[in-house]
N, C-alpha and C. Protein backbone atom coordinates (compact mmCIF):
# COMPACT_ATOMS: atom_id res chain seq x y z
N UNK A 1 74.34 106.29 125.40
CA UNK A 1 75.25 107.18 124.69
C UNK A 1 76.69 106.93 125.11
N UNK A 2 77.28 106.70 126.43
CA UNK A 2 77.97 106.66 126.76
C UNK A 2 79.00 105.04 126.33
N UNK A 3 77.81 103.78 126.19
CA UNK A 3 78.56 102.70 125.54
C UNK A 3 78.93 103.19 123.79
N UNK A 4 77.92 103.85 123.58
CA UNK A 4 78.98 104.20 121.76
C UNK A 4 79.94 104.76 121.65
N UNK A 5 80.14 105.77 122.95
CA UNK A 5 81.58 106.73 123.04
C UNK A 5 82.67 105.53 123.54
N UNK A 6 82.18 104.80 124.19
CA UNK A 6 83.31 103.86 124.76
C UNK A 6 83.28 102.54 123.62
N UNK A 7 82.25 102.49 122.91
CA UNK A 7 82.90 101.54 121.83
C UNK A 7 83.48 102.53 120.65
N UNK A 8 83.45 103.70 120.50
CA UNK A 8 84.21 104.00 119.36
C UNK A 8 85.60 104.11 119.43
N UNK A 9 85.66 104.57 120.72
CA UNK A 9 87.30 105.31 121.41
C UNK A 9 87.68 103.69 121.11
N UNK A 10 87.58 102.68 121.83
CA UNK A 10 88.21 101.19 121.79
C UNK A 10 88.93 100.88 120.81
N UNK A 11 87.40 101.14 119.48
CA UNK A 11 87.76 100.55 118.21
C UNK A 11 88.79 102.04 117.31
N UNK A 12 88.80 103.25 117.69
CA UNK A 12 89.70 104.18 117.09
C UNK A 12 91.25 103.82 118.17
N UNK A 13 91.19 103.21 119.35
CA UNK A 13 92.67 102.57 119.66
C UNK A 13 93.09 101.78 119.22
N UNK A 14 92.42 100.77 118.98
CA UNK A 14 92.76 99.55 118.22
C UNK A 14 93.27 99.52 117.00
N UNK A 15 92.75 100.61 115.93
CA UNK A 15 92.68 101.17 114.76
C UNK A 15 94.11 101.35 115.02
N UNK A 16 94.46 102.42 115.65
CA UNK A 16 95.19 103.21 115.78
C UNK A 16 96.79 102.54 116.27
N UNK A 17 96.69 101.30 117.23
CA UNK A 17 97.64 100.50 117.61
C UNK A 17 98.21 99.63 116.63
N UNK A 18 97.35 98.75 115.54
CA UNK A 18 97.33 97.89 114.45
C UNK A 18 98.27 99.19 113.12
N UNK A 19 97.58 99.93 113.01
CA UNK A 19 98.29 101.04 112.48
C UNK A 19 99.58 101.56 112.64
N UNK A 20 99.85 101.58 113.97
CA UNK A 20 101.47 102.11 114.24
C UNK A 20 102.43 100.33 114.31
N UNK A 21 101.70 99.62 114.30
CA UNK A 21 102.42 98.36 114.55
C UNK A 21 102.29 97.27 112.87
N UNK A 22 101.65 97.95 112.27
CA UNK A 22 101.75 97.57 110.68
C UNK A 22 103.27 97.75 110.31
N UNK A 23 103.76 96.79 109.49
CA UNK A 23 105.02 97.03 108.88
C UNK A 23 105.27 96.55 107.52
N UNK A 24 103.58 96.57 106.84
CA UNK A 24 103.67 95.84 105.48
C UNK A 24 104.41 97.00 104.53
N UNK A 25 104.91 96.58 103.95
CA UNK A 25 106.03 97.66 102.65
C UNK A 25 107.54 98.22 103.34
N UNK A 26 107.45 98.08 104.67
CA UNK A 26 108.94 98.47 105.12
C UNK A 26 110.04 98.24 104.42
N UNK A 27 109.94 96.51 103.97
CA UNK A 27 110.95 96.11 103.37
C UNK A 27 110.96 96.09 102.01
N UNK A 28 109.87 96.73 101.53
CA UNK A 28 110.25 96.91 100.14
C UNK A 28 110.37 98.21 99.96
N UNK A 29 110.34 99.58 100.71
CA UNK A 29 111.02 100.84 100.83
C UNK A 29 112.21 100.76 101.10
N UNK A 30 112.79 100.01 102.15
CA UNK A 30 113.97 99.97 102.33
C UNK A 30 115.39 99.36 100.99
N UNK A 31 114.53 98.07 100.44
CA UNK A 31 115.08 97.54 99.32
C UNK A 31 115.22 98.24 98.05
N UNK A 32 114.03 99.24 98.21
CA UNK A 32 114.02 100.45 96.82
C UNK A 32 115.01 101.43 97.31
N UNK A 33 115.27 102.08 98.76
CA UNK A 33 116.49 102.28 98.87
C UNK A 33 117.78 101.66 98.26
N UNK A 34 117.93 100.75 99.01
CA UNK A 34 118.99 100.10 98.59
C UNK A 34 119.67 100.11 97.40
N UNK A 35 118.80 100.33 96.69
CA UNK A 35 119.03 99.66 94.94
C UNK A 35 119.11 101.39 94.51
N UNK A 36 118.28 102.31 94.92
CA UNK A 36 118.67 103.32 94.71
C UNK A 36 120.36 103.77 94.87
N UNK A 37 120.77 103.90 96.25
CA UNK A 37 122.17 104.02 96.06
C UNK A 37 122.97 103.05 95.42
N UNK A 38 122.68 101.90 95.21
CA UNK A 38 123.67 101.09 93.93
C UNK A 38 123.69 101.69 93.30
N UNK A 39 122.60 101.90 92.51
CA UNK A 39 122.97 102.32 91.16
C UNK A 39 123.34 104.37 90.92
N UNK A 40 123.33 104.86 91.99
CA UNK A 40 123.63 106.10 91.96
C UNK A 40 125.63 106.03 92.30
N UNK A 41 125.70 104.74 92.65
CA UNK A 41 127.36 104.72 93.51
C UNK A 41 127.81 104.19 91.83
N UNK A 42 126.80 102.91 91.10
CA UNK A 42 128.06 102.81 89.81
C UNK A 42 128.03 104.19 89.03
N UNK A 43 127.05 104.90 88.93
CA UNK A 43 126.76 105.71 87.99
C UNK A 43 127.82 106.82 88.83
N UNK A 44 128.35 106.81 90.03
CA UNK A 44 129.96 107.87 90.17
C UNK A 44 130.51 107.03 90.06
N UNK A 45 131.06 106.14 89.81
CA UNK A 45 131.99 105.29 89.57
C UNK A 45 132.51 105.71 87.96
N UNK A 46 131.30 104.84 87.26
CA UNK A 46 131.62 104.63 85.75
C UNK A 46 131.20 106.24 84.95
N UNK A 47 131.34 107.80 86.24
CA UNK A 47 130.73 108.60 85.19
C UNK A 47 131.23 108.92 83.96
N UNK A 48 132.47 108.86 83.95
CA UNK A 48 132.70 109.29 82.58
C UNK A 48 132.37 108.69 81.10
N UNK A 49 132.77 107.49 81.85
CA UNK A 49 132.48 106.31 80.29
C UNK A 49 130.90 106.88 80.42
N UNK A 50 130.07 106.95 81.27
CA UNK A 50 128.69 106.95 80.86
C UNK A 50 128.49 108.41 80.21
N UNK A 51 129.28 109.50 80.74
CA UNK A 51 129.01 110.87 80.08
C UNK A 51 129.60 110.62 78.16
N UNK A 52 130.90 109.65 77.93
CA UNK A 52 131.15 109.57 76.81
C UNK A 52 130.33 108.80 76.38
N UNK A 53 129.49 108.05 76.65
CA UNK A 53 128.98 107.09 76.00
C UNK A 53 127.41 107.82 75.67
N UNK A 54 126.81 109.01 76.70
CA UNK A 54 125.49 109.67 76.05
C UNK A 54 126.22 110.86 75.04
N UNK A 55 127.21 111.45 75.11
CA UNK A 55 127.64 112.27 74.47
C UNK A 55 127.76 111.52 73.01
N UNK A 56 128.26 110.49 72.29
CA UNK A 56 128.17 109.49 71.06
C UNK A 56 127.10 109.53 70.98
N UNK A 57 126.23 108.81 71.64
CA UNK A 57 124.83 108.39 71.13
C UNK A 57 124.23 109.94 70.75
N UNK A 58 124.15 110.93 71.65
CA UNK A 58 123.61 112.23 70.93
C UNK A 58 123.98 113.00 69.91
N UNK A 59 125.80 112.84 69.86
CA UNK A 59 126.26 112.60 68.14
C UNK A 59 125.57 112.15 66.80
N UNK A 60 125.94 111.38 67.82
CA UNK A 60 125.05 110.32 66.10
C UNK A 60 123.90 110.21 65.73
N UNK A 61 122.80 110.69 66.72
CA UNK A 61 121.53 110.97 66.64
C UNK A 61 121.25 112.53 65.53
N UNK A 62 121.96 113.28 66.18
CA UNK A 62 121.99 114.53 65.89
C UNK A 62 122.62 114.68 64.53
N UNK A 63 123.83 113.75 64.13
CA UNK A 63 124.03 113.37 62.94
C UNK A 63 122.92 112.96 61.96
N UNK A 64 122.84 112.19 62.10
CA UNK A 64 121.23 111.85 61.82
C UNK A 64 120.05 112.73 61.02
N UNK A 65 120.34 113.28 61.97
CA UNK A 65 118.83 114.46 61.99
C UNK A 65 119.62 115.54 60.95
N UNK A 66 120.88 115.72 61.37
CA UNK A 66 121.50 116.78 60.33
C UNK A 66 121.00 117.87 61.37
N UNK A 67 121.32 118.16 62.28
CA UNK A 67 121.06 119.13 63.34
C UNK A 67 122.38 119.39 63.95
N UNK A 68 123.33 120.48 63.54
CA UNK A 68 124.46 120.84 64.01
C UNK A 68 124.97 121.45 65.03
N UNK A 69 125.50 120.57 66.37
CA UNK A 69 125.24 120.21 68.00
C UNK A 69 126.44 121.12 68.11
């Protein structure tokens, strides 16, 4: 009884070491960061042209439709 307790504990450290020392996807969380604040920094940059530019398109949509915005 006592070798299954001492082979499980081993293999739940081992588990457990491989686990905290895994670093698969780091760098593609970090890179989805990344790209997150790009595009949140042009989008304060260029807000206005982008607020005039959905404000037209929902114009003219709404034109369209004959739905008076």
């Amino acid at each position: 009884m006592d070798r299954k307790m001492i082979s499980l504990q081993v293999r739940a450290e081992s588990w457990l070491k491989r686990f905290l020392e895994k670093e698969d996807g780091d760098t593609n969380f970090v890179s989805i960061i990344v790209i997150i604040v790009i595009i949140l920094a042009i989008a304060g940059i260029f807000r206005d042209q982008l607020t005039k530019a959905v404000r037209g398109v929902m114009d003219n949509l709404l034109g369209f439709l004959g739905v008076d915005g």
